[in-house]
C-alpha atoms as a PDB file:
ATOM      1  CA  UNK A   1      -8.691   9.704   5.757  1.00  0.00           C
ATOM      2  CA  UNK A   2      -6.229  10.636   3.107  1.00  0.00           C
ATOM      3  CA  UNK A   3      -4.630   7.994   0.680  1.00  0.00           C
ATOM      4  CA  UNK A   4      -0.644   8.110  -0.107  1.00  0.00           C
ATOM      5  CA  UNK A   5       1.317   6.807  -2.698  1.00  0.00           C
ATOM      6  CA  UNK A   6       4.188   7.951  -1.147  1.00  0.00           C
ATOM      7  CA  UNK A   7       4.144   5.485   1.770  1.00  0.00           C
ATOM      8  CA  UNK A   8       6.234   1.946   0.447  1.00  0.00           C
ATOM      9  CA  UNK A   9       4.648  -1.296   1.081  1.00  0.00           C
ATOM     10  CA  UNK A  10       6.481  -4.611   3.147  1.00  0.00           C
ATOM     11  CA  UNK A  11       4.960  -7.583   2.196  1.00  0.00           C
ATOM     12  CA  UNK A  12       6.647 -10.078   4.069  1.00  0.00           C
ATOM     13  CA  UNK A  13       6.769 -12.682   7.729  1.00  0.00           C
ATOM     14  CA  UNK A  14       8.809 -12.499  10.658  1.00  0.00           C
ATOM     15  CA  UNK A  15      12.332 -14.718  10.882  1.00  0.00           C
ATOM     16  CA  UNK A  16      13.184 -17.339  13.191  1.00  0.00           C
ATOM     17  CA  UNK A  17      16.468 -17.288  14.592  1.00  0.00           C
ATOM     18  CA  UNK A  18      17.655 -20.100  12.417  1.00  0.00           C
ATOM     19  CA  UNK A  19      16.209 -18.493   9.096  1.00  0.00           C
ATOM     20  CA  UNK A  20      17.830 -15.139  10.315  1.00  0.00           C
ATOM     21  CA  UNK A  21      21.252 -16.676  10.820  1.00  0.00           C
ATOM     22  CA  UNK A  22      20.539 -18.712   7.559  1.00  0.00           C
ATOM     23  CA  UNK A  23      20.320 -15.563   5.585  1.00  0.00           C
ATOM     24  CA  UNK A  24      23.226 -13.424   7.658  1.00  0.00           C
ATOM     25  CA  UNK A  25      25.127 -16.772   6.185  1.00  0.00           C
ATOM     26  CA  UNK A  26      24.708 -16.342   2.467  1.00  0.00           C
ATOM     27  CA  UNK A  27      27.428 -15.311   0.294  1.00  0.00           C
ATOM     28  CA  UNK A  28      28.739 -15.268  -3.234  1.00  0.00           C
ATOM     29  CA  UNK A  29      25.511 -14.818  -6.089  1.00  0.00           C
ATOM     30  CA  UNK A  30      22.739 -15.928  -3.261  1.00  0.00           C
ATOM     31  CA  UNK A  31      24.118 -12.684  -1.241  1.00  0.00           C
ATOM     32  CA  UNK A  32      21.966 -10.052  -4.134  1.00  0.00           C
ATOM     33  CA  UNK A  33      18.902 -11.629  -3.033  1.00  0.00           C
ATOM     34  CA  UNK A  34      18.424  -9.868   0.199  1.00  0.00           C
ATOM     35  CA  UNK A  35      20.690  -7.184  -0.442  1.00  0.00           C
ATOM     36  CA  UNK A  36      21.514  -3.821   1.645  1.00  0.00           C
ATOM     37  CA  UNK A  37      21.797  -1.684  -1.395  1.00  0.00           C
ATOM     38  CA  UNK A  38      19.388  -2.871  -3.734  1.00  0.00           C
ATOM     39  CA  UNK A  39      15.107  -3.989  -3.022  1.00  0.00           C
ATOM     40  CA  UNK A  40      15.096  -5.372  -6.649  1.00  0.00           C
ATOM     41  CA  UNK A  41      14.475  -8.887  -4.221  1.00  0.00           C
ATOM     42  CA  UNK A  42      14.363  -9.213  -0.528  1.00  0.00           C
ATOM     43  CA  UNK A  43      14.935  -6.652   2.051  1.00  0.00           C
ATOM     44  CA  UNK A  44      15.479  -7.310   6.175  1.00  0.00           C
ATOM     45  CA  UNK A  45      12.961  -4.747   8.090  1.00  0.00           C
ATOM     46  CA  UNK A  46      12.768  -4.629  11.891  1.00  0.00           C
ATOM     47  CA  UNK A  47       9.494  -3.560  13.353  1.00  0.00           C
ATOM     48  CA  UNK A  48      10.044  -3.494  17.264  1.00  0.00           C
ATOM     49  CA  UNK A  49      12.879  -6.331  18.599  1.00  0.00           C
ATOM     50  CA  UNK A  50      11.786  -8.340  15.434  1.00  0.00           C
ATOM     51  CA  UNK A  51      13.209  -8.839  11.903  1.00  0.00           C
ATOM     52  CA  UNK A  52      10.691  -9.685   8.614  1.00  0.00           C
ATOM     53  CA  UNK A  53      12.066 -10.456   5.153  1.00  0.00           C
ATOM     54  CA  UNK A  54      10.033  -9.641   2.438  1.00  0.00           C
ATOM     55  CA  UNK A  55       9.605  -7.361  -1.003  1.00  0.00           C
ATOM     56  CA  UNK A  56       9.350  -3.432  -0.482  1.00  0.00           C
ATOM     57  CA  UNK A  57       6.345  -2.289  -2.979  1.00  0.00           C
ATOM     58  CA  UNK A  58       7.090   1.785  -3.777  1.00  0.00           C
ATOM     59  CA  UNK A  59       5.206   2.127  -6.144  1.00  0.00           C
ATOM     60  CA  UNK A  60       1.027   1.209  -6.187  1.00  0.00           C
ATOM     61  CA  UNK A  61      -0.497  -2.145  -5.270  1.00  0.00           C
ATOM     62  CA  UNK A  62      -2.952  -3.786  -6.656  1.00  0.00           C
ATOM     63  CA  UNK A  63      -5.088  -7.122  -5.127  1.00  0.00           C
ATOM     64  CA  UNK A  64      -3.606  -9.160  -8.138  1.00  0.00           C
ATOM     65  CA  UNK A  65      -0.196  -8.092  -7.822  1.00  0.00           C
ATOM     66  CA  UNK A  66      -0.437  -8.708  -4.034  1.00  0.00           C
ATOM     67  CA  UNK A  67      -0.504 -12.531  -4.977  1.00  0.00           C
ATOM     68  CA  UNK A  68       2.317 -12.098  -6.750  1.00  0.00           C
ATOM     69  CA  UNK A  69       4.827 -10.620  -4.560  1.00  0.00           C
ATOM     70  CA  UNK A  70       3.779 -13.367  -2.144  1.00  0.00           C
ATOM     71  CA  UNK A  71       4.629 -16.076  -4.347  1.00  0.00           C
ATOM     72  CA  UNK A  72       7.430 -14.046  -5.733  1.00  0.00           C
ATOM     73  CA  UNK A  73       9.249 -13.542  -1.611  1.00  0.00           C
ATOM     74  CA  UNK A  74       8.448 -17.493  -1.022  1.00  0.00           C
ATOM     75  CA  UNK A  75      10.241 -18.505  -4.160  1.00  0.00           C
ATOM     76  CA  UNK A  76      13.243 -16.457  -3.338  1.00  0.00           C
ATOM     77  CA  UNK A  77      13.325 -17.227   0.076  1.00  0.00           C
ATOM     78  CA  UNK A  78      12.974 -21.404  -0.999  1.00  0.00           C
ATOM     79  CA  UNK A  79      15.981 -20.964  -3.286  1.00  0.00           C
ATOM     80  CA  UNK A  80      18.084 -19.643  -0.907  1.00  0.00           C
ATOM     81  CA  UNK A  81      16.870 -22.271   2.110  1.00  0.00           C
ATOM     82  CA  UNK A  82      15.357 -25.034   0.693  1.00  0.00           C
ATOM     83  CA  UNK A  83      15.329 -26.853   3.800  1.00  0.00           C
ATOM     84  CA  UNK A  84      13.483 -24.412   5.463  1.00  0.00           C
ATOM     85  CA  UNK A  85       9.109 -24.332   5.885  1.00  0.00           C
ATOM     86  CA  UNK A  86       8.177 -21.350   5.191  1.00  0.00           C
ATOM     87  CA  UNK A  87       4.661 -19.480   5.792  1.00  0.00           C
ATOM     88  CA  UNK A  88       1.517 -19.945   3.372  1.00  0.00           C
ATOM     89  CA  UNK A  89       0.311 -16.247   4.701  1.00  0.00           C
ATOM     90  CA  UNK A  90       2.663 -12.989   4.667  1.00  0.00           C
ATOM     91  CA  UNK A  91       1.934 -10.016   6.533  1.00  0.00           C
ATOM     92  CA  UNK A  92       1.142  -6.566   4.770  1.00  0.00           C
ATOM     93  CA  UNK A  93       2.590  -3.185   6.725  1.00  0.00           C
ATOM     94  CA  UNK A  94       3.202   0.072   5.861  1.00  0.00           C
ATOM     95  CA  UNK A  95       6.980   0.834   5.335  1.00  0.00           C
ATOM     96  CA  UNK A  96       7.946   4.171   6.833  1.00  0.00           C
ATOM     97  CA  UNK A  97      11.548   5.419   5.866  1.00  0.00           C
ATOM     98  CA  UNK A  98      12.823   4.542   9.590  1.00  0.00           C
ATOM     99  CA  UNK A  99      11.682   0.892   8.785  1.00  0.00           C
ATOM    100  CA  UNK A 100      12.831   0.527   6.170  1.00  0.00           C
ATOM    101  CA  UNK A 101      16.633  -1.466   6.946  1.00  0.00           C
ATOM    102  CA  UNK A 102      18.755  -2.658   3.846  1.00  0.00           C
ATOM    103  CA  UNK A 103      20.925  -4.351   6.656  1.00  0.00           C
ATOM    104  CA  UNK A 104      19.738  -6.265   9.784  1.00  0.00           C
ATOM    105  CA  UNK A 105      22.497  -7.647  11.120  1.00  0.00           C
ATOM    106  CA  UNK A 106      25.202  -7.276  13.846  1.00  0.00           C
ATOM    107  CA  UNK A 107      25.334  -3.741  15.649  1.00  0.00           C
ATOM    108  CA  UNK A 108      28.789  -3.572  13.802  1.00  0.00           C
ATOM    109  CA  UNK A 109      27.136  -4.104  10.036  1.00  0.00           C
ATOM    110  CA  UNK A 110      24.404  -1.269  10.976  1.00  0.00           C
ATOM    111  CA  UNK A 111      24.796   1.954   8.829  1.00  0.00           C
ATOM    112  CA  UNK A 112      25.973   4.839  10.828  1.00  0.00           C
ATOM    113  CA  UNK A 113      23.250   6.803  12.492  1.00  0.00           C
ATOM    114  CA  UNK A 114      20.572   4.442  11.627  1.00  0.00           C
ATOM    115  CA  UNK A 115      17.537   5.092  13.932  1.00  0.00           C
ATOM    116  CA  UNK A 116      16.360   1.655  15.140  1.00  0.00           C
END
């Protein structure tokens, strides 16, 4: 087995239907933190039928920094829906190009020729 440091990192959980219409929702400043053109915060990934939120990692990971990014998506995503629980645990995947989606959203809000 060969390691890659060209393969991105999603550290991230799967939304609910309520958190997922919660952060369709946002607008004015909140809107940057899950943005379509920018992963300096959040980013909406689909893996299958489902959508995550979470932090794309490009560049290496190490165990520390793991922590961080976990308390670094929970704090975003509590600032944006305060009301909302939120996991203790985030998943870890491997990010392929094709996953990676800087919009989830309506078919009509989906960048032309995306491959879902």
């Amino acid at each position: 087995m060969e390691l890659s440091s060209q393969t991105a990192i999603f550290i991230g959980f799967k939304l609910d239907g309520s958190l997922r219409r919660q952060l369709e929702a946002l607008s004015g400043p909140d809107k940057r933190y899950v943005s379509a053109d920018d992963s300096t915060f959040l980013m909406r990934c689909k893996k299958g039928e489902d959508v995550y939120v979470g932090k794309i990692v490009e560049d290496g990971l190490t165990t520390d920094r793991v922590e961080d990014v976990r308390r670094n998506v929970l704090s975003i995503m509590r600032r944006l829906c305060p009301d909302v629980r939120l996991p203790n645990v985030l998943g870890i995947w491997a990010a392929l190009p094709s996953e990676i989606s800087p919009s989830v959203g309506p078919p009509e809000e989906e960048p032309p020729g995306r491959v879902w």
